[in-house]
N, C-alpha and C. Protein backbone atom coordinates (compact mmCIF):
# COMPACT_ATOMS: atom_id res chain seq x y z
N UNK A 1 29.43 -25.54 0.15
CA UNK A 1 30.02 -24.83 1.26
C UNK A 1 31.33 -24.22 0.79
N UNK A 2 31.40 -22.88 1.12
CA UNK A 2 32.49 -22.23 0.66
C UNK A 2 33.71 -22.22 1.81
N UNK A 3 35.13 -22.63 1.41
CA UNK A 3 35.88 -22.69 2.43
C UNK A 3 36.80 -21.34 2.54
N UNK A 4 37.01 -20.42 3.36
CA UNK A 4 37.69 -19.19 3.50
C UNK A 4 39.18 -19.47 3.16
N UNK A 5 39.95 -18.41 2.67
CA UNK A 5 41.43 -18.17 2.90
C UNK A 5 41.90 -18.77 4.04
N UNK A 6 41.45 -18.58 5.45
CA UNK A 6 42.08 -18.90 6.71
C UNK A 6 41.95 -20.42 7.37
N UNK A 7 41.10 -20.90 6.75
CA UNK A 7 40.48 -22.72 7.01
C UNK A 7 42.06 -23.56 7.12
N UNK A 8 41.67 -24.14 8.26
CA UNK A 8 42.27 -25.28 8.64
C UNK A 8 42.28 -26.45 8.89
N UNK A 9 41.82 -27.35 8.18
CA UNK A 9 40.95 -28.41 8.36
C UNK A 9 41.52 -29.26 9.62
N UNK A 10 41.04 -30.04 10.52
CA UNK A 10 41.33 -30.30 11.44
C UNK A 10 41.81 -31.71 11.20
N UNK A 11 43.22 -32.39 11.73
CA UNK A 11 44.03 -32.90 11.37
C UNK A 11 43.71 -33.54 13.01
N UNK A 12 43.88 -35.00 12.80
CA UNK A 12 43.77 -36.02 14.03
C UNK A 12 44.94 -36.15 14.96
N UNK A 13 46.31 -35.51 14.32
CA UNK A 13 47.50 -35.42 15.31
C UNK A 13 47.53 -33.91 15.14
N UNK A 14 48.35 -33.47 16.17
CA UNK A 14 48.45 -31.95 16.58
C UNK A 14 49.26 -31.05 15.29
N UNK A 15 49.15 -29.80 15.66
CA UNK A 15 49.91 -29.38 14.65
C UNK A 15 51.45 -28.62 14.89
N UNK A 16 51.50 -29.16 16.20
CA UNK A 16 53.21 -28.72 16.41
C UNK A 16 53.46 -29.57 17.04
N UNK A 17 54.90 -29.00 17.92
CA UNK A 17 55.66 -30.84 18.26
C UNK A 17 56.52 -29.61 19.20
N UNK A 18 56.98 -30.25 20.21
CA UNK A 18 57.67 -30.47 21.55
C UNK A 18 59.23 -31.14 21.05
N UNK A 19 59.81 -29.81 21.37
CA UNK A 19 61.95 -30.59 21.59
C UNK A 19 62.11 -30.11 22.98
N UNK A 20 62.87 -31.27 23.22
CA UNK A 20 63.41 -30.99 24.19
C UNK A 20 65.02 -30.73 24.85
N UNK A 21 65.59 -29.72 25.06
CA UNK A 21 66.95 -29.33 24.84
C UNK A 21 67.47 -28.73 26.07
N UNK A 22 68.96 -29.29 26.11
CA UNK A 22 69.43 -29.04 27.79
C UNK A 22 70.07 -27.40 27.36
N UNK A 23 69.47 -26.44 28.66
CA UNK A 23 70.35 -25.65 28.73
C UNK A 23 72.10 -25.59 29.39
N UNK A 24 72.25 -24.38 29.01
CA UNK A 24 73.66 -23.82 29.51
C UNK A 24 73.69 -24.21 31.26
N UNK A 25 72.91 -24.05 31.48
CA UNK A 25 73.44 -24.15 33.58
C UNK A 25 72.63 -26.11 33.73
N UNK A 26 72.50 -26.88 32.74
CA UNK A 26 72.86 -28.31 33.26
C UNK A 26 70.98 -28.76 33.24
N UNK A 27 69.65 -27.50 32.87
CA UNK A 27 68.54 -27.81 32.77
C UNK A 27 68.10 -27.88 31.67
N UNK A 28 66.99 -28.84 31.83
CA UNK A 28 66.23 -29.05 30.78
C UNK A 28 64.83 -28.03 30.48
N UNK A 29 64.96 -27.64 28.97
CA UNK A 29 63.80 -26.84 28.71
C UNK A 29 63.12 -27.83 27.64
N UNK A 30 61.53 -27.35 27.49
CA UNK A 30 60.92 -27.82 26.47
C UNK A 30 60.44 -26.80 25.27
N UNK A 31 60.39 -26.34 24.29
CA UNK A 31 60.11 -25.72 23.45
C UNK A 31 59.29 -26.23 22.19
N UNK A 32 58.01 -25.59 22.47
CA UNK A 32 56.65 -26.01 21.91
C UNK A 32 56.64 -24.88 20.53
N UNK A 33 56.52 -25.81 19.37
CA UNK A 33 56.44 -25.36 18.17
C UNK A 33 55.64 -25.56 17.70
N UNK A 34 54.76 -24.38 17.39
CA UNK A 34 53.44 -24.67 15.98
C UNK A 34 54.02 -23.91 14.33
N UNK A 35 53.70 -24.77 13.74
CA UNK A 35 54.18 -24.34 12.30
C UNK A 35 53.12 -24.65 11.35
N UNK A 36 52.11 -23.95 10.76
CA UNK A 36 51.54 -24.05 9.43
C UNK A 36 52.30 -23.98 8.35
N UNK A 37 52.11 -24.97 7.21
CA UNK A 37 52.18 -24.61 5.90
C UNK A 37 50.50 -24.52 5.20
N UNK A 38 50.85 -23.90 4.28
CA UNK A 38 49.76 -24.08 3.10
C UNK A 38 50.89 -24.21 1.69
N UNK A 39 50.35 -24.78 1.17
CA UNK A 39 50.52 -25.19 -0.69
C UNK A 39 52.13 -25.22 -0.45
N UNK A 40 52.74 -25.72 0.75
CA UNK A 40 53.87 -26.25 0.56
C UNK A 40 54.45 -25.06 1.74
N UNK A 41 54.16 -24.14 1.82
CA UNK A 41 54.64 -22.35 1.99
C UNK A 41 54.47 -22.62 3.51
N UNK A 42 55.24 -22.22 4.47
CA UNK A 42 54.88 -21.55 5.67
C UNK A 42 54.33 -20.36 5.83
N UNK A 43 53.40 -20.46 6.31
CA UNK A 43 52.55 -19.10 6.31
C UNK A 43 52.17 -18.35 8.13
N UNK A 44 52.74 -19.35 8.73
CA UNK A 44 52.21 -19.37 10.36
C UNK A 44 53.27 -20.00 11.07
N UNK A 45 54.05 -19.62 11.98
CA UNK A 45 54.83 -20.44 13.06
C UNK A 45 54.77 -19.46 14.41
N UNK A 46 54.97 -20.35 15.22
CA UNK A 46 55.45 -19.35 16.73
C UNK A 46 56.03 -20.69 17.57
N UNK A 47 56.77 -19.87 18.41
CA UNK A 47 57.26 -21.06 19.64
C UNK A 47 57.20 -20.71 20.91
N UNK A 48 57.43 -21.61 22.36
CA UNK A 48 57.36 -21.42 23.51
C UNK A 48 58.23 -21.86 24.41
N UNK A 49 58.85 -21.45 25.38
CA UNK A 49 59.97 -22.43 26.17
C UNK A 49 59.39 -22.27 27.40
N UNK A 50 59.37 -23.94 27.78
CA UNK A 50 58.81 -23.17 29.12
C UNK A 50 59.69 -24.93 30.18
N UNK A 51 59.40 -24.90 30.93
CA UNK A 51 60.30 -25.39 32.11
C UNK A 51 59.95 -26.68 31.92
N UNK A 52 58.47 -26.81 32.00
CA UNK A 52 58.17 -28.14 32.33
C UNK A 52 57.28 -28.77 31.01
N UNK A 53 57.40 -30.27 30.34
CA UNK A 53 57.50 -30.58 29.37
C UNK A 53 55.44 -30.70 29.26
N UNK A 54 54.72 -30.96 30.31
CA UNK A 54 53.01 -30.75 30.76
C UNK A 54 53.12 -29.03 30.62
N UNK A 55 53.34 -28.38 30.69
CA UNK A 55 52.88 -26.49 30.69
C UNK A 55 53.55 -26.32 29.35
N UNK A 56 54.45 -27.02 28.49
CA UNK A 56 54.55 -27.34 26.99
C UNK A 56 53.61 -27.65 25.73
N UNK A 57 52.99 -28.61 26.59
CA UNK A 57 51.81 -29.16 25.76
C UNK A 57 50.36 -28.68 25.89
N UNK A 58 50.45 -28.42 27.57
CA UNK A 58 49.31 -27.47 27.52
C UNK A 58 49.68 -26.24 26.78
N UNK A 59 49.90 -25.53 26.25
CA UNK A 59 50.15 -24.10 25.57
C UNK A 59 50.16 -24.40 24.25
N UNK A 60 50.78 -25.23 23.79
CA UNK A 60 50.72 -25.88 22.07
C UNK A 60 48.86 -26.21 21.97
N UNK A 61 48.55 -27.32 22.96
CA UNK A 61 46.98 -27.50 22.56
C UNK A 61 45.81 -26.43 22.58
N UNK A 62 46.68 -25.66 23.39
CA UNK A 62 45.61 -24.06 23.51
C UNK A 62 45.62 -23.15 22.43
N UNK A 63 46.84 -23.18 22.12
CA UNK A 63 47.31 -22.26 20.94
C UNK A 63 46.71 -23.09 19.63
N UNK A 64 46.68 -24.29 19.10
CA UNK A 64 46.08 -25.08 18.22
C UNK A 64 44.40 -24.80 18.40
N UNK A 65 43.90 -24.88 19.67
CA UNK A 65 42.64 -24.56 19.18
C UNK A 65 42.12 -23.46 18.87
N UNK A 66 42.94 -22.10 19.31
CA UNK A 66 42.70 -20.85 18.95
C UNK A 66 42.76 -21.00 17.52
N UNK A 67 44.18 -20.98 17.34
CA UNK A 67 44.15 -20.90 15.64
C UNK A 67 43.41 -21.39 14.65
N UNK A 68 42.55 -22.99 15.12
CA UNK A 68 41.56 -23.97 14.42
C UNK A 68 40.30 -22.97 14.51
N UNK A 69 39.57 -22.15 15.24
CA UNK A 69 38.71 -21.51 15.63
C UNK A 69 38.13 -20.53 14.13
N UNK A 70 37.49 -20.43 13.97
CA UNK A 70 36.84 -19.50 12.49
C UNK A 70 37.66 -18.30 12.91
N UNK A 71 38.39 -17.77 11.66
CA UNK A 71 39.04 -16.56 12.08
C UNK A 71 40.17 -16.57 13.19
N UNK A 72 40.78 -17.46 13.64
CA UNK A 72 41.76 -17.44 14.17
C UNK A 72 43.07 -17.06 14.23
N UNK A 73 43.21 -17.77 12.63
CA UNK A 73 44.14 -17.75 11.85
C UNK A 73 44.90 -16.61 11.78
N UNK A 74 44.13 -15.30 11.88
CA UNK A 74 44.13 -14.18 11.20
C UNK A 74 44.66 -13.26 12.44
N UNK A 75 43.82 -13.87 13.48
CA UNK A 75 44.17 -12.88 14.51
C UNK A 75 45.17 -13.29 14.82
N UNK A 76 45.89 -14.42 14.93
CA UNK A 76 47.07 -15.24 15.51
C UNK A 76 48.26 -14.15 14.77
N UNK A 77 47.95 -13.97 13.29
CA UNK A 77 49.72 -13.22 12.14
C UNK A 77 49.22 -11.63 12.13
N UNK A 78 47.75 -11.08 12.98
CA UNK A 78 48.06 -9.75 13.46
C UNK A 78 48.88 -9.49 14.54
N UNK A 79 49.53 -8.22 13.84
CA UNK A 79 51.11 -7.41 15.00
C UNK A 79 49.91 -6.82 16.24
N UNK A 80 50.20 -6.86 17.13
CA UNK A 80 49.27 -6.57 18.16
C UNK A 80 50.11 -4.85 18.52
N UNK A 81 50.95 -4.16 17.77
CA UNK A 81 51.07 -2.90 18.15
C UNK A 81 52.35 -2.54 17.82
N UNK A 82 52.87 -1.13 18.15
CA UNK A 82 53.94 -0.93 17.98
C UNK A 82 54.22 -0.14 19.15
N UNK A 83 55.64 -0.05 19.70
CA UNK A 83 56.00 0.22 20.69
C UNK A 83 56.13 1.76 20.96
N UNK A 84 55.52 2.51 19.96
CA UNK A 84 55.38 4.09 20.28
C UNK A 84 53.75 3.22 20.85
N UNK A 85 52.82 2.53 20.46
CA UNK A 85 51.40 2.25 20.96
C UNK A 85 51.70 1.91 22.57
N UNK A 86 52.93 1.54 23.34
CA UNK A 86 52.68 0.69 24.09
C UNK A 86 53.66 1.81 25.26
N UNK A 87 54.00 2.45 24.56
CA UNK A 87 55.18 4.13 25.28
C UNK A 87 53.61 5.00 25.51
N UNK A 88 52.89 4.99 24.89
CA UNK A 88 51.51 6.36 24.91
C UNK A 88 50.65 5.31 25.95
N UNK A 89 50.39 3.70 25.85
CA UNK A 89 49.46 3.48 26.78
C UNK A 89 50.30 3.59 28.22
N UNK A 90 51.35 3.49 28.63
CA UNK A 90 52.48 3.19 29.89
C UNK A 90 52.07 5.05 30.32
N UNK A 91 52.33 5.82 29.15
CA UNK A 91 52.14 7.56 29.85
C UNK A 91 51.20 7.68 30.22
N UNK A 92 49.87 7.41 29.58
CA UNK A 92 48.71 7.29 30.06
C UNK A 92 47.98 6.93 30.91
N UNK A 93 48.28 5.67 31.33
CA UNK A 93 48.45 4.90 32.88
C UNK A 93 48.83 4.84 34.27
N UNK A 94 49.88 5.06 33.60
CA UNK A 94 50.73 5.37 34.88
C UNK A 94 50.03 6.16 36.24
N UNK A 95 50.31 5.91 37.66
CA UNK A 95 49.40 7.09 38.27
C UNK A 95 50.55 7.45 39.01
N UNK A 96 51.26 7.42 38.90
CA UNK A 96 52.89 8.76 39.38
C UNK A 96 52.86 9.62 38.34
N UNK A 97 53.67 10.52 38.96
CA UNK A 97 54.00 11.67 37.82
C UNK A 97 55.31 10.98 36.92
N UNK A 98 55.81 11.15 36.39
CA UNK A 98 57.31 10.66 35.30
C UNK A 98 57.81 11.76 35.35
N UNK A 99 59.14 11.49 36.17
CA UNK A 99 60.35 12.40 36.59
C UNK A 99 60.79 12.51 35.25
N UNK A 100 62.04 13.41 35.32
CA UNK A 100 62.89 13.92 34.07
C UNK A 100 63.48 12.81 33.20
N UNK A 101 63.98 11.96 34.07
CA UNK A 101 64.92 10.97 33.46
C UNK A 101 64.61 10.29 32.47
N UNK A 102 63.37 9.50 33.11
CA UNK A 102 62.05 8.64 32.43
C UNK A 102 61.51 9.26 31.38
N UNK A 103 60.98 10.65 31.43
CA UNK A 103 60.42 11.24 30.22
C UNK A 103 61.45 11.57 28.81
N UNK A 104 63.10 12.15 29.64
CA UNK A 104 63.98 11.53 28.17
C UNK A 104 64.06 10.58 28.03
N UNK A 105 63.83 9.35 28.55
CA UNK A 105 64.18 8.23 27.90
C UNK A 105 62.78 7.75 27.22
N UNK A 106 61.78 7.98 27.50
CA UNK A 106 60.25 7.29 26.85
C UNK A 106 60.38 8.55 25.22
């Protein structure tokens, strides 16, 4: 069996981890971290902040099984666009006309 570039072999504890850190106005956030290495190298990270320390872990275990998924890997460290892509889909869409202002500024 041949194992691909993107293989992740599946590991019995998760592959990121949960801090938890008080903000500036006196609340608590949780911030869900996934981090791959390979051959020592980080090759994969992303993070999440979200309010409650359960909508933390749910999003880390979702995001872990995407990435575990054949080909995951790959789609996870594709740029999903660039922001002239995302200025042409907003003109395109839109169902008003775009006054003056809006069109110098897009």
């Amino acid at each position: 069996m041949r194992i691909g570039a993107d293989f992740i072999p599946i590991i019995a504890r998760t592959l990121g981890s949960i801090i938890e850190r008080k903000r500036a106005d006196g609340t608590t956030g949780y911030t869900a971290q996934i981090m791959i290495k390979k051959t020592g190298r980080l090759i994969h990270s992303e993070a999440q902040t979200f309010d409650r320390r359960q909508a933390a872990t749910a999003w880390m275990e979702k995001r872990e099984r995407v990435i575990r998924a054949p080909g995951g890997l790959d789609k996870a460290r594709r740029r999903s666009g660039t922001l002239s892509d995302a200025i042409d889909k907003y003109v395109t869409t839109t169902l008003k006309e775009i006054g003056r202002t809006k069109a110098q500024v897009l």
